[in-house]
PDB file of N, CA and C in Angstrom:
ATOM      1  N   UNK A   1      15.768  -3.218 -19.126  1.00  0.00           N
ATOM      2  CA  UNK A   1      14.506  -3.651 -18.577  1.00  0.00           C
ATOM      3  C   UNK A   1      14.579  -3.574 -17.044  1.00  0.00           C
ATOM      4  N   UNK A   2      13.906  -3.083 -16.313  1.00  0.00           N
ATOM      5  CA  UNK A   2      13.490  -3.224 -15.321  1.00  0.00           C
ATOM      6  C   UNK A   2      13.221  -4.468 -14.451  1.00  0.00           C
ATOM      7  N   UNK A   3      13.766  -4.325 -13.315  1.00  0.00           N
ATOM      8  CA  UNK A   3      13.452  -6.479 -12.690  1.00  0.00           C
ATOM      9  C   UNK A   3      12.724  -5.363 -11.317  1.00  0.00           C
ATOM     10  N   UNK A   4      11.706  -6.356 -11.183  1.00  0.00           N
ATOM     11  CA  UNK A   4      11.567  -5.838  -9.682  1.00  0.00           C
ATOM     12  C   UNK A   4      11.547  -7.435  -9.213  1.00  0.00           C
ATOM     13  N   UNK A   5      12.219  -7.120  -8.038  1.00  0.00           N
ATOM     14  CA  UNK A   5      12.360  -8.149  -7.245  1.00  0.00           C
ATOM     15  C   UNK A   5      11.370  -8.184  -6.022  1.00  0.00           C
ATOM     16  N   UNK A   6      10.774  -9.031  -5.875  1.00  0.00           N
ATOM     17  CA  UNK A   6       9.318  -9.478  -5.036  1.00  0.00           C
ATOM     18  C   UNK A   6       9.961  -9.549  -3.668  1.00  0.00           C
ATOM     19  N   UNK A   7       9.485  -8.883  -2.521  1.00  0.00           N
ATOM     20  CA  UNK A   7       9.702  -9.457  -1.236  1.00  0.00           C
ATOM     21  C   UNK A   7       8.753  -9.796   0.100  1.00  0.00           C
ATOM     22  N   UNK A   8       9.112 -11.171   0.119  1.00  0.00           N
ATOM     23  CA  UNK A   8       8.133 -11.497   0.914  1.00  0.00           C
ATOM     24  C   UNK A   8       8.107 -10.841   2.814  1.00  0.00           C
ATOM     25  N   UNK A   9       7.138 -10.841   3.144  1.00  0.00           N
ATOM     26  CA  UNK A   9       7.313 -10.678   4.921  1.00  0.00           C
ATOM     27  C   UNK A   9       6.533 -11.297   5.471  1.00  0.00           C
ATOM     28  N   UNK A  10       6.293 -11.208   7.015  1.00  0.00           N
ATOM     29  CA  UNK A  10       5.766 -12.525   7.529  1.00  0.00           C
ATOM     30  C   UNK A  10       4.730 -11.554   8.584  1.00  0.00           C
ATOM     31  N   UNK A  11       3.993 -11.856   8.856  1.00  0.00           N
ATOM     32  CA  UNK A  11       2.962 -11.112   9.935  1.00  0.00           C
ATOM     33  C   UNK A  11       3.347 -11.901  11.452  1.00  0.00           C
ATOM     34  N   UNK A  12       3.895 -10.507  11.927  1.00  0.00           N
ATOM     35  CA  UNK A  12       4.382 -11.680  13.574  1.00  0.00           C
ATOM     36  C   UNK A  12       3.039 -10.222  14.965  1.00  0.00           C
ATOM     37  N   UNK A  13       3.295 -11.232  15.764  1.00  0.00           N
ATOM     38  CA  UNK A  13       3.098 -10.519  16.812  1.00  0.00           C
ATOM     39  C   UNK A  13       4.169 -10.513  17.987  1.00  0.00           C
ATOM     40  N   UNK A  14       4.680  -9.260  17.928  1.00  0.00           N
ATOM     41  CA  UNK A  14       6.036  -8.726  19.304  1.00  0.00           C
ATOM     42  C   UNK A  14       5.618  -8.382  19.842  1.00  0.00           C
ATOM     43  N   UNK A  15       5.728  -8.801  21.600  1.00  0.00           N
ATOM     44  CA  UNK A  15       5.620  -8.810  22.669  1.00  0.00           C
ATOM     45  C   UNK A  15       7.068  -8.199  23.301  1.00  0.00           C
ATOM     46  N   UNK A  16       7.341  -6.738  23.829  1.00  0.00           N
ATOM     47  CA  UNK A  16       8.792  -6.577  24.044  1.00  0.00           C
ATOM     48  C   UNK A  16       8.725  -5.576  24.669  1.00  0.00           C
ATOM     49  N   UNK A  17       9.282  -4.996  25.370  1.00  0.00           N
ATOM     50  CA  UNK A  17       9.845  -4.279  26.706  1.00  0.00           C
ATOM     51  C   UNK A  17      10.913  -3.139  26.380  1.00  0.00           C
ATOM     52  N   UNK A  18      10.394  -2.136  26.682  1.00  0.00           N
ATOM     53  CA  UNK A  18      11.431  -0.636  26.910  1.00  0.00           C
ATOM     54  C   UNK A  18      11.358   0.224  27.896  1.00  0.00           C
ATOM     55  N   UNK A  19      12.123   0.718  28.438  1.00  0.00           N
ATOM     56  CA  UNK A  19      12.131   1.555  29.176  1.00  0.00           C
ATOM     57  C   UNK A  19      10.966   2.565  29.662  1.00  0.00           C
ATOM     58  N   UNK A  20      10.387   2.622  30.904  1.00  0.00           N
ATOM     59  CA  UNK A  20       8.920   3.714  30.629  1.00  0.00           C
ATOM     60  C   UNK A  20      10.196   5.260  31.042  1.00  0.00           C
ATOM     61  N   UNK A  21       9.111   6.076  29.862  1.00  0.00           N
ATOM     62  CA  UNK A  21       9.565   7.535  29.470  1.00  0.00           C
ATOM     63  C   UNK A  21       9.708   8.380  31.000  1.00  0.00           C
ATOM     64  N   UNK A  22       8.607   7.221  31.770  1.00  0.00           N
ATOM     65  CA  UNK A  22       8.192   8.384  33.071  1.00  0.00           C
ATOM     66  C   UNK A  22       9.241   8.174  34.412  1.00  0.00           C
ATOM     67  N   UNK A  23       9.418   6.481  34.066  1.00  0.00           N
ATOM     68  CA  UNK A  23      10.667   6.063  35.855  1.00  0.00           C
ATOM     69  C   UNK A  23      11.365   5.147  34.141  1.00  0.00           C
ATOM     70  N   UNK A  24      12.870   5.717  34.111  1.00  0.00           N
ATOM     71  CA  UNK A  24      13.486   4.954  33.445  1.00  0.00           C
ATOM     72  C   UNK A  24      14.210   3.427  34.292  1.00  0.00           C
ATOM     73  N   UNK A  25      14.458   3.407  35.285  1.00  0.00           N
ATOM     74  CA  UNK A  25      14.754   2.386  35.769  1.00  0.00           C
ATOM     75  C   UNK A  25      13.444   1.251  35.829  1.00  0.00           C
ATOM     76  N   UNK A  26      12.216   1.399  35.737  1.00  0.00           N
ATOM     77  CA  UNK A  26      11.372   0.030  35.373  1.00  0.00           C
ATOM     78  C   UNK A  26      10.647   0.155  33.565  1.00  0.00           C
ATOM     79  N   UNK A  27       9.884  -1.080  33.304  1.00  0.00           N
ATOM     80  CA  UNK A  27      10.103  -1.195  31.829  1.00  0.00           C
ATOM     81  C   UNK A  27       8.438  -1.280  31.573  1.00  0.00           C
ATOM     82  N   UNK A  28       7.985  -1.372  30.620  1.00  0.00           N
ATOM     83  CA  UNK A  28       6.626  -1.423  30.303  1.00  0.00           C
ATOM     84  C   UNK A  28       6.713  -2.390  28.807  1.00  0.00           C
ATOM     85  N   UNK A  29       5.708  -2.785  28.930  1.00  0.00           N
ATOM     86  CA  UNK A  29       5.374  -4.303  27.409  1.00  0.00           C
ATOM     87  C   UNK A  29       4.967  -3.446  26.706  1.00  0.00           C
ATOM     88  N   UNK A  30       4.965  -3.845  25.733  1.00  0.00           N
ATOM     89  CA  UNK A  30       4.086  -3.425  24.640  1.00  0.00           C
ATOM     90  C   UNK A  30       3.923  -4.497  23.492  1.00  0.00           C
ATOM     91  N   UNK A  31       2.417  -5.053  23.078  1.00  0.00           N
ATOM     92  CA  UNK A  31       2.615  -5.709  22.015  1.00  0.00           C
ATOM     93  C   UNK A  31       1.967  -4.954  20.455  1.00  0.00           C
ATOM     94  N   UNK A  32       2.734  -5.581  19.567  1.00  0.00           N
ATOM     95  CA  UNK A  32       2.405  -5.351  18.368  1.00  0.00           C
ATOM     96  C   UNK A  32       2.084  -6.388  17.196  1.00  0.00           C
ATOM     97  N   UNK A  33       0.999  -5.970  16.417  1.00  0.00           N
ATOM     98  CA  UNK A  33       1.229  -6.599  14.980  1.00  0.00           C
ATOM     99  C   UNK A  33       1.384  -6.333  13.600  1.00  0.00           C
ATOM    100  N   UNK A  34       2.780  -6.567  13.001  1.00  0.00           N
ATOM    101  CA  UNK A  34       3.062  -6.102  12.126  1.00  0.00           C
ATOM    102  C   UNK A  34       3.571  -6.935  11.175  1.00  0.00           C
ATOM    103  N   UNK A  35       4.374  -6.187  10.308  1.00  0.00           N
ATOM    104  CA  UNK A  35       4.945  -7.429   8.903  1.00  0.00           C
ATOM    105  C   UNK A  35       6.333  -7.256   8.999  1.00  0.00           C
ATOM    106  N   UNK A  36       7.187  -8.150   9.153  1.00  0.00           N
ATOM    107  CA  UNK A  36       8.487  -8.877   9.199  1.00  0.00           C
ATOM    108  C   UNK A  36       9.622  -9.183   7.992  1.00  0.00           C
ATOM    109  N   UNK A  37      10.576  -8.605   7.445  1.00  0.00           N
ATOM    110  CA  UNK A  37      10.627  -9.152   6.172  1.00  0.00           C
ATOM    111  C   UNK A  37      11.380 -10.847   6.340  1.00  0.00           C
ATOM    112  N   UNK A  38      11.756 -11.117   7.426  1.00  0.00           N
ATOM    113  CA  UNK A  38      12.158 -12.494   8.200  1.00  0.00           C
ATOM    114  C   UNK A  38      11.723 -12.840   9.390  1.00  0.00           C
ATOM    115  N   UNK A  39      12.452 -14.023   9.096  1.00  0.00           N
ATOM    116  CA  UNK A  39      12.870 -14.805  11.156  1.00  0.00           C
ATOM    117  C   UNK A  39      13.245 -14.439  11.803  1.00  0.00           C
ATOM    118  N   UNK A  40      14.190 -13.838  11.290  1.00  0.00           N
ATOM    119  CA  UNK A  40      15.621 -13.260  12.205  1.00  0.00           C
ATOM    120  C   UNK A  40      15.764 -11.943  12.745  1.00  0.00           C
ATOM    121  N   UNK A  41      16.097 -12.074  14.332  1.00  0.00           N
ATOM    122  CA  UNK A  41      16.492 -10.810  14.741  1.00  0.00           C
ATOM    123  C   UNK A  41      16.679  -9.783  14.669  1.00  0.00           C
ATOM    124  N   UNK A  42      17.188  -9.595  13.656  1.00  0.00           N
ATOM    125  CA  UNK A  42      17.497  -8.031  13.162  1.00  0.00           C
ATOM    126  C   UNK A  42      16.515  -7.538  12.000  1.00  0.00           C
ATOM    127  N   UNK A  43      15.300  -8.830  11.748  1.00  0.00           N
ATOM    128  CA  UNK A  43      14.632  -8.510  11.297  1.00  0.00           C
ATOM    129  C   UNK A  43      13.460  -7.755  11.293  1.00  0.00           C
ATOM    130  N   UNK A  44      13.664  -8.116  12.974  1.00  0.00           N
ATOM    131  CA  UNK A  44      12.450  -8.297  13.735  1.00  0.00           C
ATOM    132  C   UNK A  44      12.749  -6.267  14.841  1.00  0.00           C
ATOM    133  N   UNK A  45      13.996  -6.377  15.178  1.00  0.00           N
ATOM    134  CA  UNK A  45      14.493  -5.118  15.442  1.00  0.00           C
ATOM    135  C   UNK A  45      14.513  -3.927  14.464  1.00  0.00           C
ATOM    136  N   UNK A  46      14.483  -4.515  13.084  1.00  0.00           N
ATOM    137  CA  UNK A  46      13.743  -3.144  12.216  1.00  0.00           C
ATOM    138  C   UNK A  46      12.804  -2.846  11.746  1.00  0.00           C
ATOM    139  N   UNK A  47      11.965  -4.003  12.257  1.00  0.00           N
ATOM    140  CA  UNK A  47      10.585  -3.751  12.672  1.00  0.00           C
ATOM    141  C   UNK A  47      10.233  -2.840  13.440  1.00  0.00           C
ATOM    142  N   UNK A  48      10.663  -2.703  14.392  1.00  0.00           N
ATOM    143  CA  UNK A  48      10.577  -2.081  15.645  1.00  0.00           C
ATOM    144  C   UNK A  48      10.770  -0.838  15.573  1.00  0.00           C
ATOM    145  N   UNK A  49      11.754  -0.721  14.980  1.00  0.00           N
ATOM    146  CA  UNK A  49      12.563   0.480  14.944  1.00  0.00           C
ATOM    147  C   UNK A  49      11.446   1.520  13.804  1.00  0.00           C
ATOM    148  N   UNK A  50      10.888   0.995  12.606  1.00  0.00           N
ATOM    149  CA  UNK A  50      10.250   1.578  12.037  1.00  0.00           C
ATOM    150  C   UNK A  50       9.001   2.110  12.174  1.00  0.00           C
ATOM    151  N   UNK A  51       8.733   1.272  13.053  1.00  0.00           N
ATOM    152  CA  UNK A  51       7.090   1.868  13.527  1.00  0.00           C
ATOM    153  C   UNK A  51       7.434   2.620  14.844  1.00  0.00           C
ATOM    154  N   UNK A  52       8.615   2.354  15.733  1.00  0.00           N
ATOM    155  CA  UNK A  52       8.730   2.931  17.193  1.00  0.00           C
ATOM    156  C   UNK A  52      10.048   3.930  17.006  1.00  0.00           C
ATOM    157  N   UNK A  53      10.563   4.383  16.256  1.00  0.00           N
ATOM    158  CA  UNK A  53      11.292   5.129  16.002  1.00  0.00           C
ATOM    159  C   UNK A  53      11.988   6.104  16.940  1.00  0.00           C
ATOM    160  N   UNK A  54      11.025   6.265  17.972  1.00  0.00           N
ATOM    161  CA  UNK A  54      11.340   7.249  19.373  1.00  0.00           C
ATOM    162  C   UNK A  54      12.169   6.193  20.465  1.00  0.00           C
ATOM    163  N   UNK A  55      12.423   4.786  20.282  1.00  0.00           N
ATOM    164  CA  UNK A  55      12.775   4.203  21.086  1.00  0.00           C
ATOM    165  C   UNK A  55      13.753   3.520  20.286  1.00  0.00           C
ATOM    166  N   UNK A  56      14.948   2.936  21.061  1.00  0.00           N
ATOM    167  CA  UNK A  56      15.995   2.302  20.369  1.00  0.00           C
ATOM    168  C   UNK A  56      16.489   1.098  21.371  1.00  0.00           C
ATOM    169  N   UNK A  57      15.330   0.867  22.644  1.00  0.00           N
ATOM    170  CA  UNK A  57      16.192   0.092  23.380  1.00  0.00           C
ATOM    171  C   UNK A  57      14.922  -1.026  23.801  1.00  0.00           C
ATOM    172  N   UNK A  58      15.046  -2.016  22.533  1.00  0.00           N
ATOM    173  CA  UNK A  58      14.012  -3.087  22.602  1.00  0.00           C
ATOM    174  C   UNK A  58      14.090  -4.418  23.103  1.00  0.00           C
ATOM    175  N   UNK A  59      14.007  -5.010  24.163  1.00  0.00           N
ATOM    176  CA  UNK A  59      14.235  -6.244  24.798  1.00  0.00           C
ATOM    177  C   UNK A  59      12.907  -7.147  24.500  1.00  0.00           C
ATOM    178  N   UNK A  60      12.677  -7.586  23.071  1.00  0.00           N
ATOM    179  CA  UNK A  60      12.230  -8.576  23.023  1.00  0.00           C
ATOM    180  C   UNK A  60      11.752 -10.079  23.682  1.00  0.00           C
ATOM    181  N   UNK A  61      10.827 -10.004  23.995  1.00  0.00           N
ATOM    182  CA  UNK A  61      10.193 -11.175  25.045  1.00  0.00           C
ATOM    183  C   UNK A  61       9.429 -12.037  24.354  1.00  0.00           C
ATOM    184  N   UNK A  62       9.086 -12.214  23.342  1.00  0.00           N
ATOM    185  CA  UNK A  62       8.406 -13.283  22.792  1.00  0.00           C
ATOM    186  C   UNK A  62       7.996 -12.815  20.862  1.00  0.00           C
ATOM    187  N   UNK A  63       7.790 -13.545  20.319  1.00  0.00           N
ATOM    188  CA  UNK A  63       6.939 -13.568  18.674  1.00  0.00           C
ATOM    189  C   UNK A  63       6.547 -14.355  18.057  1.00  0.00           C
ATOM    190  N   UNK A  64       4.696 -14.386  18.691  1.00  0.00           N
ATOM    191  CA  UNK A  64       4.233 -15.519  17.492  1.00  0.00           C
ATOM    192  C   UNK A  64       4.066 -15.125  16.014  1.00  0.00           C
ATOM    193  N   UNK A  65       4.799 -15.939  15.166  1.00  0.00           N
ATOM    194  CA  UNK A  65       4.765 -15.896  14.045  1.00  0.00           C
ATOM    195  C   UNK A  65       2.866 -16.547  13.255  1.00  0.00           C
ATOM    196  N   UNK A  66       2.333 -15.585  12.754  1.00  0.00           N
ATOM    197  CA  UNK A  66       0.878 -15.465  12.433  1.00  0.00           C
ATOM    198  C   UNK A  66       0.644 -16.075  10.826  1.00  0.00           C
ATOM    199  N   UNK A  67      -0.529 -16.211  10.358  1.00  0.00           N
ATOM    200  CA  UNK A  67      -0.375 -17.069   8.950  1.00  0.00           C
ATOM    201  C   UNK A  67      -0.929 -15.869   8.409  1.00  0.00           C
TER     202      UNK A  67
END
């Protein structure tokens, strides 16, 4: 039998900082809203990573967590 296992995620909004493409020495914000499968950090960094895929160097500055 088949199990599927249910997973929940959380709708956050990231507020976070990378490098601009054009002067790499200053940084540019960017916010987003997306779905989270946690709290945690690295949860929140493969977030990132999946929708921003061209960038790998994310300095997180803030995330309100949304209902």
């Amino acid at each position: 039998m088949n199990e599927f296992k249910a997973v929940s995620s959380h709708r956050a909004r990231i507020v976070f900082r990378v490098p601009s493409r054009m002067t790499p020495s200053r940084s540019q914000e960017v916010t987003i809203i997306t779905r989270v499968r946690d709290h945690s950090d690295e949860a929140i960094q493969e977030a990132l990573k999946k929708v921003y895929s061209q960038w790998d160097n994310f300095k997180v500055e803030r995330v309100d967590w949304l209902t």
